[in-house]
PDB file of N, CA and C in Angstrom:
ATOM      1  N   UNK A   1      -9.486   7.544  11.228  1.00  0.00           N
ATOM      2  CA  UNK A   1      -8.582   8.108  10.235  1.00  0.00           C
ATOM      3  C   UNK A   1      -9.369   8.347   8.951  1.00  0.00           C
ATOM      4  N   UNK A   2      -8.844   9.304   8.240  1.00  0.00           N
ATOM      5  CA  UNK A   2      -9.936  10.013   7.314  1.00  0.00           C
ATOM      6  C   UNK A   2      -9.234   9.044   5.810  1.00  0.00           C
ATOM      7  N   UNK A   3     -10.101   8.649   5.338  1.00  0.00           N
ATOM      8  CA  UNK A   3     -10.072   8.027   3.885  1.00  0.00           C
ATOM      9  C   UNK A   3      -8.999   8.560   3.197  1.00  0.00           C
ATOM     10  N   UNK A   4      -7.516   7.763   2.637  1.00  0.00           N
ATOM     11  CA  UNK A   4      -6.473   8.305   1.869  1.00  0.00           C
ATOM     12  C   UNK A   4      -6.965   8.015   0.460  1.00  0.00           C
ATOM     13  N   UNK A   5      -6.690   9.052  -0.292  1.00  0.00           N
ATOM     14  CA  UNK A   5      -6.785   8.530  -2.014  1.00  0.00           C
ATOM     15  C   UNK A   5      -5.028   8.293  -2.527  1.00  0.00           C
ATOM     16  N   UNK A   6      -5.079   6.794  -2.271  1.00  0.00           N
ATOM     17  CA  UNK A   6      -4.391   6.456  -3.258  1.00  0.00           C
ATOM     18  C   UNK A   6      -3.432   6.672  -4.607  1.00  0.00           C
ATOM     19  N   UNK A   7      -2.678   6.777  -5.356  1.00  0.00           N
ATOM     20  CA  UNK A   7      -2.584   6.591  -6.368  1.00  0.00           C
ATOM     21  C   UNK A   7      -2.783   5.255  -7.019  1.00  0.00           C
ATOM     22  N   UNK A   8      -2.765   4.867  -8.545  1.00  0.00           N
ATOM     23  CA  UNK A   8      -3.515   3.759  -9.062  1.00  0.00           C
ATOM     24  C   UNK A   8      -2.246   2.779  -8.996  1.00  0.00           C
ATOM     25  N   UNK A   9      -0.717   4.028  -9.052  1.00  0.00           N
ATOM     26  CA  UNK A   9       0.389   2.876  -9.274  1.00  0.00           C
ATOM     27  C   UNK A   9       0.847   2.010  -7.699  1.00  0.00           C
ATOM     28  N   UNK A  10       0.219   3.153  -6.877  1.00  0.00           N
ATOM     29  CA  UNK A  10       0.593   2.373  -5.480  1.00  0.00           C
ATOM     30  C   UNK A  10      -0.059   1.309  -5.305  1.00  0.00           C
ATOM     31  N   UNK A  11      -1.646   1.285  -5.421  1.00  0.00           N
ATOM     32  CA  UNK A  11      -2.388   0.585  -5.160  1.00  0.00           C
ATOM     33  C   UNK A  11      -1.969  -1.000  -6.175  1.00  0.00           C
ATOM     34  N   UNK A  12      -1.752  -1.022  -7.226  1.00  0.00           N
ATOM     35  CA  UNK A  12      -1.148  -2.216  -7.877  1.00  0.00           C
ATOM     36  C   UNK A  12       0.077  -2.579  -7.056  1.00  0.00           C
ATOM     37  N   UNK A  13       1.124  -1.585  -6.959  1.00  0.00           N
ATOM     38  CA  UNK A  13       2.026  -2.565  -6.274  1.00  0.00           C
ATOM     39  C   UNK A  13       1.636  -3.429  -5.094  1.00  0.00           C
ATOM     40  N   UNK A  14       0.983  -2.669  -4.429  1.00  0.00           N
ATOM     41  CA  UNK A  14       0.531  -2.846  -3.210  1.00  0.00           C
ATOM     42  C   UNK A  14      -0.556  -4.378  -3.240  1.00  0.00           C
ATOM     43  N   UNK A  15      -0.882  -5.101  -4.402  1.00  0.00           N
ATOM     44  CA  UNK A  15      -1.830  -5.811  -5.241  1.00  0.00           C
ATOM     45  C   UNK A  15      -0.576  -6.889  -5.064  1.00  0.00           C
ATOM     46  N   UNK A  16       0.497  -6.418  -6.339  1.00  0.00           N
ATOM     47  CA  UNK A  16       1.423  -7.339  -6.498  1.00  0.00           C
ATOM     48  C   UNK A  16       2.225  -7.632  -5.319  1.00  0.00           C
ATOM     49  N   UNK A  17       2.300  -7.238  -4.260  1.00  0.00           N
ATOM     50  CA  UNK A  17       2.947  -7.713  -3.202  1.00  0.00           C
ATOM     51  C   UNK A  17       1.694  -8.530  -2.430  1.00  0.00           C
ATOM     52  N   UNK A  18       0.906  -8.443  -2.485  1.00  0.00           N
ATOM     53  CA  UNK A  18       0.197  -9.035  -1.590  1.00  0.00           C
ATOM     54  C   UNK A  18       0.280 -10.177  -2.308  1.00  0.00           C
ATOM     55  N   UNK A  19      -0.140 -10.139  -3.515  1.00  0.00           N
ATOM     56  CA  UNK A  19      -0.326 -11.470  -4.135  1.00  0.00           C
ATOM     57  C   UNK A  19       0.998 -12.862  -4.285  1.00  0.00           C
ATOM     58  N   UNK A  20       1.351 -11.860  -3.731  1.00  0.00           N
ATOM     59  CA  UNK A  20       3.600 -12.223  -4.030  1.00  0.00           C
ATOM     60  C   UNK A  20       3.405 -13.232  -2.239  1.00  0.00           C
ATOM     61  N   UNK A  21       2.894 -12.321  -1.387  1.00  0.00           N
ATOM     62  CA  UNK A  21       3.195 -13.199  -0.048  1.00  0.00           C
ATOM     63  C   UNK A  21       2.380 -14.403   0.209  1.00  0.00           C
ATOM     64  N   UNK A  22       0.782 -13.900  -0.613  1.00  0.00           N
ATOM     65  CA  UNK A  22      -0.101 -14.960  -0.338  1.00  0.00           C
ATOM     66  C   UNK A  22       0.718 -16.361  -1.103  1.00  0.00           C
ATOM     67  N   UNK A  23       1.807 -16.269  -2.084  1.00  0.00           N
ATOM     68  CA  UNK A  23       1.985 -17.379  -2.409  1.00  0.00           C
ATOM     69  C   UNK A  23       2.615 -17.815  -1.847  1.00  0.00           C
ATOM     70  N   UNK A  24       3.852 -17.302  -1.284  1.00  0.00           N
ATOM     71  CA  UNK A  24       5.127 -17.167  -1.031  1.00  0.00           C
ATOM     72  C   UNK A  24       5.898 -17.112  -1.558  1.00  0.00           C
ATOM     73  N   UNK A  25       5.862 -15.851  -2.455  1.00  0.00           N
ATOM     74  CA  UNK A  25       7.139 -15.499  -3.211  1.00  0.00           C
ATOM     75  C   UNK A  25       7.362 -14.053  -3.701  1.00  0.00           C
ATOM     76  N   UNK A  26       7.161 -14.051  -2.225  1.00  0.00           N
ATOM     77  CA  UNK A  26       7.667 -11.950  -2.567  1.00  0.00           C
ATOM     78  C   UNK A  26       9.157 -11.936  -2.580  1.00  0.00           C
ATOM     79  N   UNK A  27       9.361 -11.091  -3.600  1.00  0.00           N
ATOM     80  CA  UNK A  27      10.689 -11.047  -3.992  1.00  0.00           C
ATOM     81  C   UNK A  27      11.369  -9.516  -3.211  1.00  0.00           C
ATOM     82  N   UNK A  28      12.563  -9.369  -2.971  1.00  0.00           N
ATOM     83  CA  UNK A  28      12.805  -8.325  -2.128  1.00  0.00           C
ATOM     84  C   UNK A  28      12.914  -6.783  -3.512  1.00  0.00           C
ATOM     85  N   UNK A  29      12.843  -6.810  -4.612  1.00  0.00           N
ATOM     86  CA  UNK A  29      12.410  -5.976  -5.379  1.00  0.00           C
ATOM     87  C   UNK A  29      11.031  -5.827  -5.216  1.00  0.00           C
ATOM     88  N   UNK A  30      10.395  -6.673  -5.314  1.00  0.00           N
ATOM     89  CA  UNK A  30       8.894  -5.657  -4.880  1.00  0.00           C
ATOM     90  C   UNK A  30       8.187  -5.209  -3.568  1.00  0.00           C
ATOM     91  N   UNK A  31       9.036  -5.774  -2.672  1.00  0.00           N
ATOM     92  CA  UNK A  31       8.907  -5.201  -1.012  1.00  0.00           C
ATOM     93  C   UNK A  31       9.828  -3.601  -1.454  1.00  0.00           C
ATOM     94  N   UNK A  32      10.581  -3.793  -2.034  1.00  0.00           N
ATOM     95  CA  UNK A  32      11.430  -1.837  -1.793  1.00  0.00           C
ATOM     96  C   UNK A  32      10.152  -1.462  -2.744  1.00  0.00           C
ATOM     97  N   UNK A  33       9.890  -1.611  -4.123  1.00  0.00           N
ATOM     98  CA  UNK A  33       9.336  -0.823  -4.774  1.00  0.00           C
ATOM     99  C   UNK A  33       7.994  -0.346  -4.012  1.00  0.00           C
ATOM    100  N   UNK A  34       7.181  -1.239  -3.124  1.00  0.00           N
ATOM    101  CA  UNK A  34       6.319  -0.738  -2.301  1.00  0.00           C
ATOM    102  C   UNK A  34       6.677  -0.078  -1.317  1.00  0.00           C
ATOM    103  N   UNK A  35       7.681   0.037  -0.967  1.00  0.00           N
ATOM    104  CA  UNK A  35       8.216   1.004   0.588  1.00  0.00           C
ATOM    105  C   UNK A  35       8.626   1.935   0.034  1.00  0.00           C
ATOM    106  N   UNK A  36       9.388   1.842  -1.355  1.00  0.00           N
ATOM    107  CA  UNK A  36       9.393   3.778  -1.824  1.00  0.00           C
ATOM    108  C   UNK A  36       8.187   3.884  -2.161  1.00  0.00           C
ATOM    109  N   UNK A  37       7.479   3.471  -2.783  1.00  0.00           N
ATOM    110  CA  UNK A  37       6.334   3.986  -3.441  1.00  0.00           C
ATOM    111  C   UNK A  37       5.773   4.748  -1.907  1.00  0.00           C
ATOM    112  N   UNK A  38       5.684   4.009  -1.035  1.00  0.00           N
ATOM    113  CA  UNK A  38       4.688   4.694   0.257  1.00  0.00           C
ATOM    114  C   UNK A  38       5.142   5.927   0.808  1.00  0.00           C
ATOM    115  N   UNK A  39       7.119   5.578   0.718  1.00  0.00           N
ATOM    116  CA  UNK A  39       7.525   6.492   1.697  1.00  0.00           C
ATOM    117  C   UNK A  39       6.959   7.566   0.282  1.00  0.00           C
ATOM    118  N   UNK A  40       7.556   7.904  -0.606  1.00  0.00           N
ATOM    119  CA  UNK A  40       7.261   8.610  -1.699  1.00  0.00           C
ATOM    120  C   UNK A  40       5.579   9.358  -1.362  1.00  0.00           C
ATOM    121  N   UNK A  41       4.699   9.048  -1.780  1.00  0.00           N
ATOM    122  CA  UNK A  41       3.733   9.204  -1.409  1.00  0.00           C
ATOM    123  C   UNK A  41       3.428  10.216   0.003  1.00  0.00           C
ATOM    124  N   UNK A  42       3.972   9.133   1.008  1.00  0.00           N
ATOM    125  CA  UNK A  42       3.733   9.791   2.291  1.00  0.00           C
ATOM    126  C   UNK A  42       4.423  11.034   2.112  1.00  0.00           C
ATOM    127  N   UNK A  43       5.375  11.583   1.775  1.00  0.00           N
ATOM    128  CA  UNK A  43       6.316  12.744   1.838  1.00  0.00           C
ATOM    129  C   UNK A  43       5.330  13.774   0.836  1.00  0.00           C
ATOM    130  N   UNK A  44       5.291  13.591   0.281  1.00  0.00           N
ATOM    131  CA  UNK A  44       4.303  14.366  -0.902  1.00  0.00           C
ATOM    132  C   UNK A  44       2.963  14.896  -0.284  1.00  0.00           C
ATOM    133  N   UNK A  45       2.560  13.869   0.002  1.00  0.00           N
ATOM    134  CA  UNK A  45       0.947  14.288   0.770  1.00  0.00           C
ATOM    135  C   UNK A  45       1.342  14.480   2.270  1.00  0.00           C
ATOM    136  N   UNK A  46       2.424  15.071   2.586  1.00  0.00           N
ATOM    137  CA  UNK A  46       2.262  15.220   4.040  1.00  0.00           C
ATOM    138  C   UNK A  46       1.432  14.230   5.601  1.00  0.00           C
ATOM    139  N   UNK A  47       1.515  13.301   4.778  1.00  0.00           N
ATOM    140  CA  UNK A  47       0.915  12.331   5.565  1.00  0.00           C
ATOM    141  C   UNK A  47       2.088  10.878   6.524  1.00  0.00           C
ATOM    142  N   UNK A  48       1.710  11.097   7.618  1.00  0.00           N
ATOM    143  CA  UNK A  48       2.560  10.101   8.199  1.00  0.00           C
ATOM    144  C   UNK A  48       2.550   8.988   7.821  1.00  0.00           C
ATOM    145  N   UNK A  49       3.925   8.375   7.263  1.00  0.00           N
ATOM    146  CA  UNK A  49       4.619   7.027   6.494  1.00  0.00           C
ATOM    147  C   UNK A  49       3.903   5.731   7.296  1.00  0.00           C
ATOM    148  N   UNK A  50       3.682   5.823   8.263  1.00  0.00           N
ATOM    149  CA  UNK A  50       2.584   4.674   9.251  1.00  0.00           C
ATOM    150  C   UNK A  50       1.317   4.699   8.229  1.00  0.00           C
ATOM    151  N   UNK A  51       0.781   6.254   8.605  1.00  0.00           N
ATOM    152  CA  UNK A  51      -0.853   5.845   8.448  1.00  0.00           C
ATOM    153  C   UNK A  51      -0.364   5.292   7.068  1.00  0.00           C
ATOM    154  N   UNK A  52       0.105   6.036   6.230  1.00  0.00           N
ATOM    155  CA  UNK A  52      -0.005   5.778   4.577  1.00  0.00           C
ATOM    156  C   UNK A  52       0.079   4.012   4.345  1.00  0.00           C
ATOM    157  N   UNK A  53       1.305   3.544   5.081  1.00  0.00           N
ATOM    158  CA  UNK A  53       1.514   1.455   4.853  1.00  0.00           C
ATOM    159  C   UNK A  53      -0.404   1.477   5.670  1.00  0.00           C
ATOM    160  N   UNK A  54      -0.520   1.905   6.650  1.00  0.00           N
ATOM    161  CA  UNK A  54      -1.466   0.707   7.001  1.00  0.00           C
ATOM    162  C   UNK A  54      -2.514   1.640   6.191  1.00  0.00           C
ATOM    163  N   UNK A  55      -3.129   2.099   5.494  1.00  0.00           N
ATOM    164  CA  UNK A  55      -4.139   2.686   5.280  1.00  0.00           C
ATOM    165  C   UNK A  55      -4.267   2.108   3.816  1.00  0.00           C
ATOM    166  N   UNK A  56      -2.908   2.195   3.056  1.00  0.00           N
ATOM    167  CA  UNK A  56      -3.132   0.845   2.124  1.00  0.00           C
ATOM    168  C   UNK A  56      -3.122  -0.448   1.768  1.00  0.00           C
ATOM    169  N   UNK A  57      -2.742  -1.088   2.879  1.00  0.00           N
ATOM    170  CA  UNK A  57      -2.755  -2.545   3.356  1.00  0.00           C
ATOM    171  C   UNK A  57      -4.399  -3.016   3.484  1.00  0.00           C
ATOM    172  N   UNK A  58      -4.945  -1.874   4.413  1.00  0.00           N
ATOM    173  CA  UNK A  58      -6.656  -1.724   4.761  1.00  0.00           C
ATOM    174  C   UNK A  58      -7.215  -1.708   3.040  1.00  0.00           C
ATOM    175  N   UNK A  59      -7.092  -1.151   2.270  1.00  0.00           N
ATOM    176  CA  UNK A  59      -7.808  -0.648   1.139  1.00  0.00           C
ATOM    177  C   UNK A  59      -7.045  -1.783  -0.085  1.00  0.00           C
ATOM    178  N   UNK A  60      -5.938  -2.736   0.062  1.00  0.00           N
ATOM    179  CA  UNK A  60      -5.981  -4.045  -0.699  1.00  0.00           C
ATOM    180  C   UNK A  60      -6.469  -5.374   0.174  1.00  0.00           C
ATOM    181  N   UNK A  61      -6.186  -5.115   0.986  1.00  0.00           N
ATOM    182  CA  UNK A  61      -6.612  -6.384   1.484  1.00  0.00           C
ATOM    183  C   UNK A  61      -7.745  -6.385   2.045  1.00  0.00           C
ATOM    184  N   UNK A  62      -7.776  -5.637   2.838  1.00  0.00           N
ATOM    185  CA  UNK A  62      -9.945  -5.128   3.263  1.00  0.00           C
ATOM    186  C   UNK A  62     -10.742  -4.311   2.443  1.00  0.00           C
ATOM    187  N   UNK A  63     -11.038  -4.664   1.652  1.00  0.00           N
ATOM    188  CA  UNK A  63     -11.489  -3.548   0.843  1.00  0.00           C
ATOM    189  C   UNK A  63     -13.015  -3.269   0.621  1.00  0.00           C
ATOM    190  N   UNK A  64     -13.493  -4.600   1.581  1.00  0.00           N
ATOM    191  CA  UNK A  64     -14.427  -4.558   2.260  1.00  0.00           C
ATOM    192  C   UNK A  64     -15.163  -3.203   3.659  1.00  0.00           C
ATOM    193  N   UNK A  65     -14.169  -3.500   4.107  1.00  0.00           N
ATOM    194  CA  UNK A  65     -13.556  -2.927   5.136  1.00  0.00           C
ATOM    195  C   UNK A  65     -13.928  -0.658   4.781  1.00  0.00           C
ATOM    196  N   UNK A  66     -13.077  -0.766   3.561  1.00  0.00           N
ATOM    197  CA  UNK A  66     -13.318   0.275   2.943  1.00  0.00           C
ATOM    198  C   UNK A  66     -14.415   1.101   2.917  1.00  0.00           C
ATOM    199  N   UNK A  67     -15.161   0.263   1.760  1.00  0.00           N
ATOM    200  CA  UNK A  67     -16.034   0.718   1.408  1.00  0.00           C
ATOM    201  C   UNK A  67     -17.542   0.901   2.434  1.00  0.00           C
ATOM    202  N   UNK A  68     -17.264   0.820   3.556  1.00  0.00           N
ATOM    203  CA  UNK A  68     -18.203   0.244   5.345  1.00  0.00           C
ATOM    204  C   UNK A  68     -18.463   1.990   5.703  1.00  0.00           C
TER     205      UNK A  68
END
């Protein structure tokens, strides 16, 4: 799958939720604000709502992974 560019506001939410589960305390306001943000996104860039969640899940949490 070919490298998505992001926006900077997705990629933070996408930050603050992760950081929300690693504690345990994702709140169900910032699980929607990341699922519109994606579906949002995905609709815009014509890109399927799948690749878009896992392609930024890959690029906060592997970001290792990424840059390979």
């Amino acid at each position: 799958m070919a490298t998505i560019e992001f926006p900077d506001a997705l990629i933070e939410l996408e930050r603050s939720a992760w950081a929300e589960i690693q504690q345990g305390t994702l709140t169900l306001n910032t699980a929607r604000a990341v699922q519109e943000g994606i579906g949002a996104f995905a609709e815009q860039a014509g890109i399927p709502r799948y690749d878009v969640e896992m392609g930024l899940k890959r690029a906060v949490r592997h970001p290792a992974a990424e840059a390979a």
